[in-house]
Protein backbone atom coordinates (compact mmCIF):
# COMPACT_ATOMS: atom_id res chain seq x y z
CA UNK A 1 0.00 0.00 0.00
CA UNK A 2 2.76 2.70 0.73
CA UNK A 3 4.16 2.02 -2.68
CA UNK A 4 0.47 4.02 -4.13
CA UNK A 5 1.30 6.50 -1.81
CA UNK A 6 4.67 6.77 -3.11
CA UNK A 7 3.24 7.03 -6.73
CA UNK A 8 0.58 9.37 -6.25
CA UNK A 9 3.52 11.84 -4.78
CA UNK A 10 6.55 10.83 -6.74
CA UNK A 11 4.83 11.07 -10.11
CA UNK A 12 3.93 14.41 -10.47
CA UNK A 13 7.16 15.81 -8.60
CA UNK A 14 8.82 13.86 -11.24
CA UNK A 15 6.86 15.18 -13.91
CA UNK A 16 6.67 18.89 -12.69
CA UNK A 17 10.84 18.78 -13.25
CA UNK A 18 10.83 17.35 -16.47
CA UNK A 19 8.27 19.64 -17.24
CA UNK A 20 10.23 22.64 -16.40
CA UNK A 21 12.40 21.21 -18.68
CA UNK A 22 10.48 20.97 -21.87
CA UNK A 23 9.14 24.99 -21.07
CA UNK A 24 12.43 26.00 -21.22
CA UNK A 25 13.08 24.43 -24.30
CA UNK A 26 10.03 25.36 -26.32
CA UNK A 27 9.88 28.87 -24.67
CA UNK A 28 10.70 31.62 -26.97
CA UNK A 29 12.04 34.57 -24.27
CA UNK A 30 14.66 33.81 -22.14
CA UNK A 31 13.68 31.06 -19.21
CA UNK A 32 14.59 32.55 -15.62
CA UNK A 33 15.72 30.47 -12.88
CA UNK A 34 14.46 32.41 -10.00
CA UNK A 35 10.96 33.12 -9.10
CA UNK A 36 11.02 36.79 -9.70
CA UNK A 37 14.02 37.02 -11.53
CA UNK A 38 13.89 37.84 -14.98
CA UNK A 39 16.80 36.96 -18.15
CA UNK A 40 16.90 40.12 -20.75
CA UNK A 41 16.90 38.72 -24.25
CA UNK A 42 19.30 41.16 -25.11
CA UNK A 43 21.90 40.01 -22.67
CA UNK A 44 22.13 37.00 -23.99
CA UNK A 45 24.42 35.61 -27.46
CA UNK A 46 21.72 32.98 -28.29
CA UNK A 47 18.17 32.81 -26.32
CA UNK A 48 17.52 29.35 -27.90
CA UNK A 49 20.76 27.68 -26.44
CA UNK A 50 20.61 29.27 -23.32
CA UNK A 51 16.84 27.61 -22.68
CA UNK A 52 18.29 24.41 -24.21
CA UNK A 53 20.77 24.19 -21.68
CA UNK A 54 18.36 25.24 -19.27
CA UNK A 55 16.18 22.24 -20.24
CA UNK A 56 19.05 19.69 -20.41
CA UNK A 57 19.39 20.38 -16.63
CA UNK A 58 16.10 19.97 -15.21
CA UNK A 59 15.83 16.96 -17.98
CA UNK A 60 18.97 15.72 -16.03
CA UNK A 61 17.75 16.54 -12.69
CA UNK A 62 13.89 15.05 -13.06
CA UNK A 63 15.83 11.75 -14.40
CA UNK A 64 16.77 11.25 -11.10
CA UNK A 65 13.81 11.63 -9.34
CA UNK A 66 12.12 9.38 -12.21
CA UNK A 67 14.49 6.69 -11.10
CA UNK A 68 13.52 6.96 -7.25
CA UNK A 69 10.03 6.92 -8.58
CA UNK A 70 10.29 3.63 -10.14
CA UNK A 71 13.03 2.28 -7.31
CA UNK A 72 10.27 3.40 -4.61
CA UNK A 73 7.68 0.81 -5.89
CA UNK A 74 10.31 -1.78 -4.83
CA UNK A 75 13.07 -0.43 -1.86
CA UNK A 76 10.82 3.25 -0.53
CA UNK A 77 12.54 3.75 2.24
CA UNK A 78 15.74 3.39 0.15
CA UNK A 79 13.83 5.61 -2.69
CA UNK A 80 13.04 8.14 0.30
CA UNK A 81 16.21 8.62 1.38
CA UNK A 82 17.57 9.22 -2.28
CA UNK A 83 15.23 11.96 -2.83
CA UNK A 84 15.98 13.55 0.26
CA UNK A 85 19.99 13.22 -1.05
CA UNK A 86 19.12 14.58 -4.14
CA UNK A 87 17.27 17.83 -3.21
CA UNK A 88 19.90 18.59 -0.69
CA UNK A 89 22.70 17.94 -2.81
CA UNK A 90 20.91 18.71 -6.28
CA UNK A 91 19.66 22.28 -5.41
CA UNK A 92 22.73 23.98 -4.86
CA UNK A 93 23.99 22.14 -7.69
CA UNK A 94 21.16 23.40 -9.97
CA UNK A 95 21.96 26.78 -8.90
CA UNK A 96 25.92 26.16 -9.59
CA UNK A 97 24.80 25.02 -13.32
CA UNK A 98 22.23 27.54 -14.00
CA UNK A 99 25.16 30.35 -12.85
CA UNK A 100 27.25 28.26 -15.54
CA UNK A 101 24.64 28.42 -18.25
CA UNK A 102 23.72 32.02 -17.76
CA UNK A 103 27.75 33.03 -17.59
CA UNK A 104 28.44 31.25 -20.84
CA UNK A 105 25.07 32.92 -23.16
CA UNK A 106 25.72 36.24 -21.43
CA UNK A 107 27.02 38.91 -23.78
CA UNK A 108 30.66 40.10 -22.80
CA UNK A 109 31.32 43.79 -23.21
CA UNK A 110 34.80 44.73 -23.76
């Protein structure tokens, strides 16, 4: 029975990342990371890179959470505990990327 549980909680988490993902890949203005923040479209070399990359990270980081979601129906408290790991450890390394991505599209003034 706690595997359903597990299900009805890991699925959409799971699919709420990868679909951050595909928005910033089909989105036409810049994707932001923050809530709040916004990306100028001028400050960037190439808009449709920078929200592929931004894509390709939540695509990489909801892949995860998919496999504890599948992992859970077997081992949860093993699946549990690898979610936890992964938001504590994958947050601040989202934010370490996303600094990446945005530093590499960003226009360089001389």
């Amino acid at each position: 029975m706690e595997w359903i549980v597990w299900l009805i909680f890991m699925i959409p988490l799971s699919a709420l990342f990868t679909g951050v993902g595909i928005f910033a890949i089909r989105r036409k203005k810049p994707m932001w990371f923050w809530s709040g923040s916004e990306v100028k479209e001028e400050s960037l070399t190439d808009v449709r890179a920078y929200n592929r990359a931004n894509g390709v990270m939540w695509f990489i980081f909801s892949a995860f959470y998919w496999a504890w979601t599948v992992l859970g129906v077997f081992y949860t408290g093993i699946a549990g505990a690898l979610v936890a790991a992964t938001t504590l450890v994958g947050i601040p390394i989202l934010i370490t990327v996303y600094r990446r991505i945005l530093k590499k599209y960003t226009l360089r003034l001389l």
